[in-house]
N, C-alpha and C. Protein backbone atom coordinates (compact mmCIF):
# COMPACT_ATOMS: atom_id res chain seq x y z
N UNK A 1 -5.03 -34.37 -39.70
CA UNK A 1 -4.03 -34.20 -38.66
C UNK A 1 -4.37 -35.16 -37.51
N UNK A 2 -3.46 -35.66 -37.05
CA UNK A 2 -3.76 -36.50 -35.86
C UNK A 2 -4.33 -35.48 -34.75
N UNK A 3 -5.07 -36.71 -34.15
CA UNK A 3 -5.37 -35.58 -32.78
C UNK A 3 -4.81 -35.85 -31.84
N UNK A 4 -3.91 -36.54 -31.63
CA UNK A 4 -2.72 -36.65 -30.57
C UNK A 4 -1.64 -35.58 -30.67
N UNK A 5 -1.56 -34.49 -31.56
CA UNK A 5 -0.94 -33.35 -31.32
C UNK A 5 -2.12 -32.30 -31.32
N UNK A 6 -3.46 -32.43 -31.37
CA UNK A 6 -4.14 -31.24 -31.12
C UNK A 6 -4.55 -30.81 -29.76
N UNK A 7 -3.99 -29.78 -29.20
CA UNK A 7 -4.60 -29.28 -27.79
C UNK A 7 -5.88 -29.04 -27.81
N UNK A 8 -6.47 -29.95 -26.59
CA UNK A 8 -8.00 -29.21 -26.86
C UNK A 8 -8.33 -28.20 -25.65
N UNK A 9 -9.13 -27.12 -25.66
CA UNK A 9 -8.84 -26.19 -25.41
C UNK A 9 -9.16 -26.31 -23.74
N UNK A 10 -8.81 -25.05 -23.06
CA UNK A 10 -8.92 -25.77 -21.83
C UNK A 10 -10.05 -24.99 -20.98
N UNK A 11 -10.73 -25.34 -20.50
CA UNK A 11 -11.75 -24.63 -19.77
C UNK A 11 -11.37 -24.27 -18.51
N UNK A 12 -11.49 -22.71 -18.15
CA UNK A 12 -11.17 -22.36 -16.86
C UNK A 12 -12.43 -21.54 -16.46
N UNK A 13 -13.65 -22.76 -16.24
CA UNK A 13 -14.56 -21.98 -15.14
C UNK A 13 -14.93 -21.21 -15.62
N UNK A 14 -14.83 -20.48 -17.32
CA UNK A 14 -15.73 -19.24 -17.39
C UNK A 14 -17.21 -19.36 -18.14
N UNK A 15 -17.58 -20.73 -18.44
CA UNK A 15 -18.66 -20.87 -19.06
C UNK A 15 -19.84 -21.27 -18.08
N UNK A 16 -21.02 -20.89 -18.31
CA UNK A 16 -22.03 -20.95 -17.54
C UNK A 16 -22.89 -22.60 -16.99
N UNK A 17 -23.11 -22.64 -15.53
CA UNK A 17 -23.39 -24.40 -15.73
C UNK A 17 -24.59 -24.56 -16.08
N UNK A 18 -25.53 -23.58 -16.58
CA UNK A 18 -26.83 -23.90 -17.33
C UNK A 18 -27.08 -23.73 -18.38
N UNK A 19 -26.21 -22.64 -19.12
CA UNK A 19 -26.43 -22.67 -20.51
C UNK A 19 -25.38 -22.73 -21.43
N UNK A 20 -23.93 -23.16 -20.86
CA UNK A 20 -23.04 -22.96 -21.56
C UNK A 20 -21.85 -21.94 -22.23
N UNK A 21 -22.75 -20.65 -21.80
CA UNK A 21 -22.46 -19.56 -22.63
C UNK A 21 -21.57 -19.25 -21.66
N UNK A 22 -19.98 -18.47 -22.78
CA UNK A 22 -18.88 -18.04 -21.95
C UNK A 22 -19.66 -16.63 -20.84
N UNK A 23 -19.01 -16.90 -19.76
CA UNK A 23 -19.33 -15.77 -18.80
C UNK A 23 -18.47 -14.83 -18.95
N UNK A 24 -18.59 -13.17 -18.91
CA UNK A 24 -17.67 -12.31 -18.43
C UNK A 24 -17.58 -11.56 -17.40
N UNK A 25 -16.21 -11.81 -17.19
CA UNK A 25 -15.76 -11.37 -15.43
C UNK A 25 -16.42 -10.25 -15.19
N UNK A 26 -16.86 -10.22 -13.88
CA UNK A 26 -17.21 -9.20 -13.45
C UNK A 26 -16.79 -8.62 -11.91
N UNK A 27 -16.67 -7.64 -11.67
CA UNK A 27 -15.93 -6.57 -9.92
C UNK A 27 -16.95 -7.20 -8.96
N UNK A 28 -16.68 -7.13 -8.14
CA UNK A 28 -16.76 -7.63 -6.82
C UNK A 28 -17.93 -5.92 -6.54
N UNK A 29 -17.53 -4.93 -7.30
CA UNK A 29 -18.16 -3.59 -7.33
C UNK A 29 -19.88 -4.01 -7.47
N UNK A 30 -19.81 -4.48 -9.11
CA UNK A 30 -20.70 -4.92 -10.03
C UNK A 30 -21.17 -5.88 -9.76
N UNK A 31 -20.96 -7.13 -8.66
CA UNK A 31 -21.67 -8.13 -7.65
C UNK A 31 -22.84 -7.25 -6.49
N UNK A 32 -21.52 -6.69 -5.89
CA UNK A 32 -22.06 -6.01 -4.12
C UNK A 32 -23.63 -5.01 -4.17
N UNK A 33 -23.18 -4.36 -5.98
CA UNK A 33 -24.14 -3.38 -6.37
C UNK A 33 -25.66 -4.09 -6.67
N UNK A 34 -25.14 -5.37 -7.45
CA UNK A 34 -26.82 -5.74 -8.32
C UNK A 34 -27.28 -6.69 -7.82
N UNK A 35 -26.45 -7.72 -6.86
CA UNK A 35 -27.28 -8.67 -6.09
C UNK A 35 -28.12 -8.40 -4.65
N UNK A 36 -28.83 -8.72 -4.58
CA UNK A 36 -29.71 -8.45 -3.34
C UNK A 36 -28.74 -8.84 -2.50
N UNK A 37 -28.37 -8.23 -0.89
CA UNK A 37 -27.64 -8.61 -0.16
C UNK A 37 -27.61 -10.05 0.54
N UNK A 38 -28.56 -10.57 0.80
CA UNK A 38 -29.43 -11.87 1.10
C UNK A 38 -28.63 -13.11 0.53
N UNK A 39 -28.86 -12.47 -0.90
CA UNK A 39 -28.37 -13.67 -2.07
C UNK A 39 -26.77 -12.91 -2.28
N UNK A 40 -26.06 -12.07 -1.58
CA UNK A 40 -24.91 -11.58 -2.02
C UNK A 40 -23.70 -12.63 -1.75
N UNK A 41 -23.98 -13.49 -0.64
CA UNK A 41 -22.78 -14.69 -0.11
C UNK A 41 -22.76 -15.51 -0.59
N UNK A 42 -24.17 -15.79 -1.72
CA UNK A 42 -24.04 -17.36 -2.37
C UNK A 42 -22.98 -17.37 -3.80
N UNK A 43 -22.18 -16.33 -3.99
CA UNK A 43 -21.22 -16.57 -4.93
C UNK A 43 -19.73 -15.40 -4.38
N UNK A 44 -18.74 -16.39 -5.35
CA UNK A 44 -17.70 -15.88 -4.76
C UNK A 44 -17.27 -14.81 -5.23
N UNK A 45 -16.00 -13.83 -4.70
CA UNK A 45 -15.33 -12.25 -5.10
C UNK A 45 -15.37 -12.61 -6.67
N UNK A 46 -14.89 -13.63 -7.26
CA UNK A 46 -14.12 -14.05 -8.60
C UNK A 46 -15.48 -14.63 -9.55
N UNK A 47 -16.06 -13.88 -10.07
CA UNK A 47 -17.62 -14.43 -10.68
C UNK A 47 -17.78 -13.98 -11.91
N UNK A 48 -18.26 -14.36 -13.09
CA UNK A 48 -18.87 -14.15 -14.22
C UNK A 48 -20.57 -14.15 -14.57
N UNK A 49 -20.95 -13.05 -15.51
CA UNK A 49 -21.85 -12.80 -15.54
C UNK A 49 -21.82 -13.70 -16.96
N UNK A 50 -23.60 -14.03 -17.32
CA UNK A 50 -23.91 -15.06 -18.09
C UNK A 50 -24.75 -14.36 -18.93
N UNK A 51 -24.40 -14.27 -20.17
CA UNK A 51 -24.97 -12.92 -21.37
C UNK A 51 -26.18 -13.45 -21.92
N UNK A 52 -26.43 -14.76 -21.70
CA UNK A 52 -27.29 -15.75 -22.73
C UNK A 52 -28.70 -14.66 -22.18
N UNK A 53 -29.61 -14.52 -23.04
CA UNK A 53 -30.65 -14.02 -23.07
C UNK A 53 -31.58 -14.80 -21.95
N UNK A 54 -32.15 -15.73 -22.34
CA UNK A 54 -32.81 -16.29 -21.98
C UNK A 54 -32.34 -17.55 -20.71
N UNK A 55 -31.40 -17.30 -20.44
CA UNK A 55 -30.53 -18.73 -19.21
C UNK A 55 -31.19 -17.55 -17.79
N UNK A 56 -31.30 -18.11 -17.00
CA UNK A 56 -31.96 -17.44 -15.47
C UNK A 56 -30.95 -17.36 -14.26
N UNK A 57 -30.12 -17.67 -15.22
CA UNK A 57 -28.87 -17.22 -13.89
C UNK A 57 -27.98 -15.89 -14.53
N UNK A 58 -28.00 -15.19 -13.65
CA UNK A 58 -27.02 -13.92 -13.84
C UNK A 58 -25.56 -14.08 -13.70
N UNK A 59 -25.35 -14.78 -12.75
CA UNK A 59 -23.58 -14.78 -12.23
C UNK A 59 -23.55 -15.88 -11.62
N UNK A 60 -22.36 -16.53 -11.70
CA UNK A 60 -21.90 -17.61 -11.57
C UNK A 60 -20.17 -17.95 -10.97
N UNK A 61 -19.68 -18.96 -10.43
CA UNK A 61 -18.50 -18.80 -9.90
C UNK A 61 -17.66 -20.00 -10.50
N UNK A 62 -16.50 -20.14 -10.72
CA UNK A 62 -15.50 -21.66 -10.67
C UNK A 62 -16.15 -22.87 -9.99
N UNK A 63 -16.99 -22.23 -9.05
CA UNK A 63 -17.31 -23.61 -8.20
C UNK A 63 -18.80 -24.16 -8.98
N UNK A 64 -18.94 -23.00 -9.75
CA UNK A 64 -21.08 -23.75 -10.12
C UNK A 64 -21.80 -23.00 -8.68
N UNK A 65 -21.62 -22.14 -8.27
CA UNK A 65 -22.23 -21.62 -7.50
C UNK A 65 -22.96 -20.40 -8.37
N UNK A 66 -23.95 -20.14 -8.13
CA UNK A 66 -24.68 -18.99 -9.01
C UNK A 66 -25.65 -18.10 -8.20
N UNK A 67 -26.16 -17.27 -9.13
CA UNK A 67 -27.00 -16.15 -8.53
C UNK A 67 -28.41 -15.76 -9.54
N UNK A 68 -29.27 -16.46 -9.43
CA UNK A 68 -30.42 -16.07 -10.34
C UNK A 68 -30.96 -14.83 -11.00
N UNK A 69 -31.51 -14.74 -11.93
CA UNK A 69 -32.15 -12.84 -11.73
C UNK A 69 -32.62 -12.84 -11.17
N UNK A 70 -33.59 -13.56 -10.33
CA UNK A 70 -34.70 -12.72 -9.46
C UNK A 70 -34.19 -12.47 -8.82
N UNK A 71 -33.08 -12.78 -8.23
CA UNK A 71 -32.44 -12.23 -6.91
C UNK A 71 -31.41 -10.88 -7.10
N UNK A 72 -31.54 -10.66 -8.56
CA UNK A 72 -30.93 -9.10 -8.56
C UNK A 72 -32.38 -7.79 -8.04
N UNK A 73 -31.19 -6.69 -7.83
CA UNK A 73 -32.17 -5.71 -7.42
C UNK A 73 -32.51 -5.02 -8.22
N UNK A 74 -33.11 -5.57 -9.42
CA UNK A 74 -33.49 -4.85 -10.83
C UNK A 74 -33.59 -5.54 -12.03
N UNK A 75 -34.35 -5.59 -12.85
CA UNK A 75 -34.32 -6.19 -14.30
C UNK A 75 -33.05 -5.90 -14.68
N UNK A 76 -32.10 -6.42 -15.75
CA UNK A 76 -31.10 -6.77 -15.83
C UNK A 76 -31.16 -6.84 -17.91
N UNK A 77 -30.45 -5.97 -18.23
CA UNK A 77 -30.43 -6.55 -20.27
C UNK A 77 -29.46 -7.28 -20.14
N UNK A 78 -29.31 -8.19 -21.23
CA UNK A 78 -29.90 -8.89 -21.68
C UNK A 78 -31.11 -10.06 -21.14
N UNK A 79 -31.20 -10.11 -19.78
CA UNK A 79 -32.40 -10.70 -19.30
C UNK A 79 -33.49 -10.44 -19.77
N UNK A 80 -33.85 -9.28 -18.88
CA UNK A 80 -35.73 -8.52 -18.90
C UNK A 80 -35.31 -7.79 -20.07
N UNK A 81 -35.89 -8.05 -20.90
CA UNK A 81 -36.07 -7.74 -22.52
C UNK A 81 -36.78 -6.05 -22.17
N UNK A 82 -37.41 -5.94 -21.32
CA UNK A 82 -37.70 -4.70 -20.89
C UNK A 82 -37.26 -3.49 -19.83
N UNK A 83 -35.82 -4.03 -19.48
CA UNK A 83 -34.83 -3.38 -18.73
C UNK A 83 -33.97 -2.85 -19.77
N UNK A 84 -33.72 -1.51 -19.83
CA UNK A 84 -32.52 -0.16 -20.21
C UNK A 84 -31.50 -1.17 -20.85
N UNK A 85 -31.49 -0.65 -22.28
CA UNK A 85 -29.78 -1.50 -22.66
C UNK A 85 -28.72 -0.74 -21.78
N UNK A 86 -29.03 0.32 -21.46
CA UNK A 86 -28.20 1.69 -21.07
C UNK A 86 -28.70 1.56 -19.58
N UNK A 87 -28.43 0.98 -17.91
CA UNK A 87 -28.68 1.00 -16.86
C UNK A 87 -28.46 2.75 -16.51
N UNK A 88 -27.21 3.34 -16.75
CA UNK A 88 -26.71 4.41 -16.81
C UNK A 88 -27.95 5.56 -16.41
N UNK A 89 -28.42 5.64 -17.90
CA UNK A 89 -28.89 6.59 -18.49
C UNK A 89 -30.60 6.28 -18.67
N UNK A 90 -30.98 5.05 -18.28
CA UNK A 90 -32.06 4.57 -18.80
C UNK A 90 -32.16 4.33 -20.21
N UNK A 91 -31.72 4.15 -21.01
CA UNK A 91 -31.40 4.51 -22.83
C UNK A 91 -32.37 2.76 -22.89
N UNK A 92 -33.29 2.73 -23.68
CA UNK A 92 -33.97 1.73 -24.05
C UNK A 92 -33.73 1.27 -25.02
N UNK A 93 -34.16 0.26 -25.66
CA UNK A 93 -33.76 -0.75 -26.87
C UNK A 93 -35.03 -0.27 -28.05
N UNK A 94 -36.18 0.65 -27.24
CA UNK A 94 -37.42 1.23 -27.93
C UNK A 94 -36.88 2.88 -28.48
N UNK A 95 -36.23 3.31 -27.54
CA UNK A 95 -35.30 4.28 -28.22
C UNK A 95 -34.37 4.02 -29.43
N UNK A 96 -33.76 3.08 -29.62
CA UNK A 96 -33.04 2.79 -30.81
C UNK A 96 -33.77 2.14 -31.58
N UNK A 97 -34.98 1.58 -31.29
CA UNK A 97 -35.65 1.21 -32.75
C UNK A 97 -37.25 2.48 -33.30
N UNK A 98 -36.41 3.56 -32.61
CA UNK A 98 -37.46 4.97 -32.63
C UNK A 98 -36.38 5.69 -33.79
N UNK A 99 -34.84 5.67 -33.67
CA UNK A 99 -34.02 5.89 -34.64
C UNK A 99 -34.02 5.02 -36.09
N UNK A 100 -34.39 3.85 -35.87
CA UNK A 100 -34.45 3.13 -37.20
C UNK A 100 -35.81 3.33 -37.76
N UNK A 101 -37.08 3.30 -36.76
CA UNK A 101 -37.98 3.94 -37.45
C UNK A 101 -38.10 4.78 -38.39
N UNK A 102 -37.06 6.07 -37.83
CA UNK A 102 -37.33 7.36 -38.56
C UNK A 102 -36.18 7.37 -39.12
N UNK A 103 -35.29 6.52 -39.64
CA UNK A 103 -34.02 6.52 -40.37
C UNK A 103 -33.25 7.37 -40.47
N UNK A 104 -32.83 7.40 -38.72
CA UNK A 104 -31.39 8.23 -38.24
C UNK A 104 -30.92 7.88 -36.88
N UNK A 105 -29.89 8.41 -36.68
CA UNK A 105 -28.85 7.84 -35.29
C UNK A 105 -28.52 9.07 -34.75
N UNK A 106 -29.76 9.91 -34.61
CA UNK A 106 -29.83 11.22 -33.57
C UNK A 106 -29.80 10.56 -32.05
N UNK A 107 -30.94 9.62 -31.85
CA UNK A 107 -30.94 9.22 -30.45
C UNK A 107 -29.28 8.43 -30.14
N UNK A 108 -28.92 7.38 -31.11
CA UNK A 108 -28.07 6.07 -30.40
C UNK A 108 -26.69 6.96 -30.31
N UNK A 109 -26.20 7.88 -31.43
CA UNK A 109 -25.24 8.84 -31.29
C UNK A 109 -25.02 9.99 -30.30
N UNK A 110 -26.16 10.60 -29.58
CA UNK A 110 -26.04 11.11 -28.88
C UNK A 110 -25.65 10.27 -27.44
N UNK A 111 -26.27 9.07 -27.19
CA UNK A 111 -26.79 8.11 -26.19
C UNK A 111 -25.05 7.59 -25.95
N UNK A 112 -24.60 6.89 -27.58
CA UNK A 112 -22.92 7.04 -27.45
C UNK A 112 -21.78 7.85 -26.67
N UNK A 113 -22.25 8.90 -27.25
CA UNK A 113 -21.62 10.46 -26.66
C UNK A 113 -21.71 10.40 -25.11
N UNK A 114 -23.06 10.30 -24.70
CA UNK A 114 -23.22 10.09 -23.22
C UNK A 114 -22.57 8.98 -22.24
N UNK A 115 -22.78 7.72 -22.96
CA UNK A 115 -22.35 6.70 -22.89
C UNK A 115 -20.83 6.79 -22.58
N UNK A 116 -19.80 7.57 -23.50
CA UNK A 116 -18.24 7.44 -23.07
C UNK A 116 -17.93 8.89 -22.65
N UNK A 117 -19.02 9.19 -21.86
CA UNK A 117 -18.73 9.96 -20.87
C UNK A 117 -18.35 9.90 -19.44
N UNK A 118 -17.59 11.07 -18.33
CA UNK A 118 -17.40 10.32 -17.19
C UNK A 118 -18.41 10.35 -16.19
N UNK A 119 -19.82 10.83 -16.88
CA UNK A 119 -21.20 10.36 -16.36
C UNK A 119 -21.30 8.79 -16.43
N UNK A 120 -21.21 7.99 -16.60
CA UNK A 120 -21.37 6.74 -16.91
C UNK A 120 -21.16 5.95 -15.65
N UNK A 121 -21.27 5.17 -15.18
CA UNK A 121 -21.79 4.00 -13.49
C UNK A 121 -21.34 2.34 -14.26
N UNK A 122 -21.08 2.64 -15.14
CA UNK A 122 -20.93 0.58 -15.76
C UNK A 122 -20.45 -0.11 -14.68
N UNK A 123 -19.65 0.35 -14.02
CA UNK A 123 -19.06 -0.82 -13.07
C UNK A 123 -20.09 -1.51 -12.01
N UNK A 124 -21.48 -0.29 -11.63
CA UNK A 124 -22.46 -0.54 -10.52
C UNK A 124 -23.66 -0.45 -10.98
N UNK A 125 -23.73 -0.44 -12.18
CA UNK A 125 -24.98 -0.11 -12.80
C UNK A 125 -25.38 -1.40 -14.38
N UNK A 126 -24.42 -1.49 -14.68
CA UNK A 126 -24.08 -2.70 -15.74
C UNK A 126 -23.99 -3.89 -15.26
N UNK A 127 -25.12 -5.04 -15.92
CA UNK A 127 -25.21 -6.66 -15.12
C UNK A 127 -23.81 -7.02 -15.50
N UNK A 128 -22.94 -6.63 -16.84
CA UNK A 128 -21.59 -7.17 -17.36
C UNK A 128 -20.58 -5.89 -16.38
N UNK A 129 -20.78 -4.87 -16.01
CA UNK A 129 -19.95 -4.03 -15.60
C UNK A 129 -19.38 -3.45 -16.28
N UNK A 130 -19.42 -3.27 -17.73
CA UNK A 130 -19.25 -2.60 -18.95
C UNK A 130 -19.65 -1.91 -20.01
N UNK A 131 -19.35 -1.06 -20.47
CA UNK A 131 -20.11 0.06 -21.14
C UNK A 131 -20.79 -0.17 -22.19
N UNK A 132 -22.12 0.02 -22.28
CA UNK A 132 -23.19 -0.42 -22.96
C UNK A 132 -22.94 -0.32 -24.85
N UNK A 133 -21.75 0.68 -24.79
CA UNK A 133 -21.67 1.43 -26.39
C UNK A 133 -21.77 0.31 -27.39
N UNK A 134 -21.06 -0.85 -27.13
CA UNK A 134 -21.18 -2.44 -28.16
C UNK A 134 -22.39 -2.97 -28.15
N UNK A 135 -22.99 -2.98 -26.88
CA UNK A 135 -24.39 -3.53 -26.82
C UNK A 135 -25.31 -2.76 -28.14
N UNK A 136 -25.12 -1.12 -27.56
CA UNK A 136 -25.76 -0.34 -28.63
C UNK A 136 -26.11 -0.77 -29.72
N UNK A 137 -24.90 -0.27 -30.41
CA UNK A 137 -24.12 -0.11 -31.40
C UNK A 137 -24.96 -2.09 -32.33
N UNK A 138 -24.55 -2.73 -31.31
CA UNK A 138 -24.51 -4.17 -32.18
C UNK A 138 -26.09 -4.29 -32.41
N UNK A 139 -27.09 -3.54 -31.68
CA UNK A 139 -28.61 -3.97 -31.58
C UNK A 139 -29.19 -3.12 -32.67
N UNK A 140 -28.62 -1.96 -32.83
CA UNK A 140 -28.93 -0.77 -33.87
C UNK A 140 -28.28 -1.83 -34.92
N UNK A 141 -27.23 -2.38 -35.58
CA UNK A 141 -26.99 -2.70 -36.42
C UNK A 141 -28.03 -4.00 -36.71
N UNK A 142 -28.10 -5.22 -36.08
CA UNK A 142 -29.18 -6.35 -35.88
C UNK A 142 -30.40 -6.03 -36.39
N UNK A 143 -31.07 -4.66 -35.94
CA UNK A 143 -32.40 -4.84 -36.15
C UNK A 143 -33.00 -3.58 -37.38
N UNK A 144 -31.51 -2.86 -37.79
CA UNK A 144 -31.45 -2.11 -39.29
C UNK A 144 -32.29 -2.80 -39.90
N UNK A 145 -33.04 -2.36 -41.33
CA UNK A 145 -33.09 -2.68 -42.66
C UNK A 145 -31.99 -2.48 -43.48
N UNK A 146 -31.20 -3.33 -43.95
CA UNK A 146 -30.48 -2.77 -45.01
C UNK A 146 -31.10 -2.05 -46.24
């Protein structure tokens, strides 16, 4: 096919300027809550959070303006490999591999249950502002034995 009829796709600002990885939007809630106040002006209302594991920026803006982890007020998952998949609830990533240990989904099913409950904080408590249940769910499946 020619590529003079292929659109190439268009970038609007949501990918990260250090590692590439698409960002997802995040509340102005889920900013005000996890950035240190200090570092709260160096990005704008309209910001995306940056999922990449290992990239050292948390949030980021249209402009390339960003916000590091250290400057959140807390370890952060997917960052600190040793921060709560579950901010919520505290629910750990050692808790769900305590269920695959013992080959059952007593802990991650209950943790679910809790999880889409209207106990839940994602908007001020979540680095994405969203409910941990996919995170779960996708890490229990990842680190299964089939």
């Amino acid at each position: 096919m020619n590529k003079a009829f292929v659109k190439e796709p268009e970038d609007h600002g949501d990918r990260c300027p250090a590692c590439g990885s698409t960002g997802m939007a995040v509340s102005t809630e889920t900013l005000d809550a996890l950035i240190q106040p200090d570092a709260r002006g160096d990005i704008s209302e309209s910001a995306c959070f940056c999922p990449h594991p290992t990239c050292t920026i948390a949030y980021f803006d249209q402009f390339e303006r960003i916000v590091e982890t250290e400057t959140l007020n807390t370890g952060v998952y997917p960052k600190d490999p040793l921060a709560p998949i579950c901010a919520c609830f505290n629910f750990t990533c050692e808790e769900i591999a305590d269920d695959i240990h013992e080959g059952g989904v007593s802990r991650v099913k209950a943790h679910v249950q809790r999880a889409q409950s209207d106990e839940a904080r994602c908007s001020t408590m979540a680095a994405d502002g969203q409910s941990c249940v996919a995170a779960v769910q996708r890490y229990f499946m990842q680190n299964r034995k089939p």
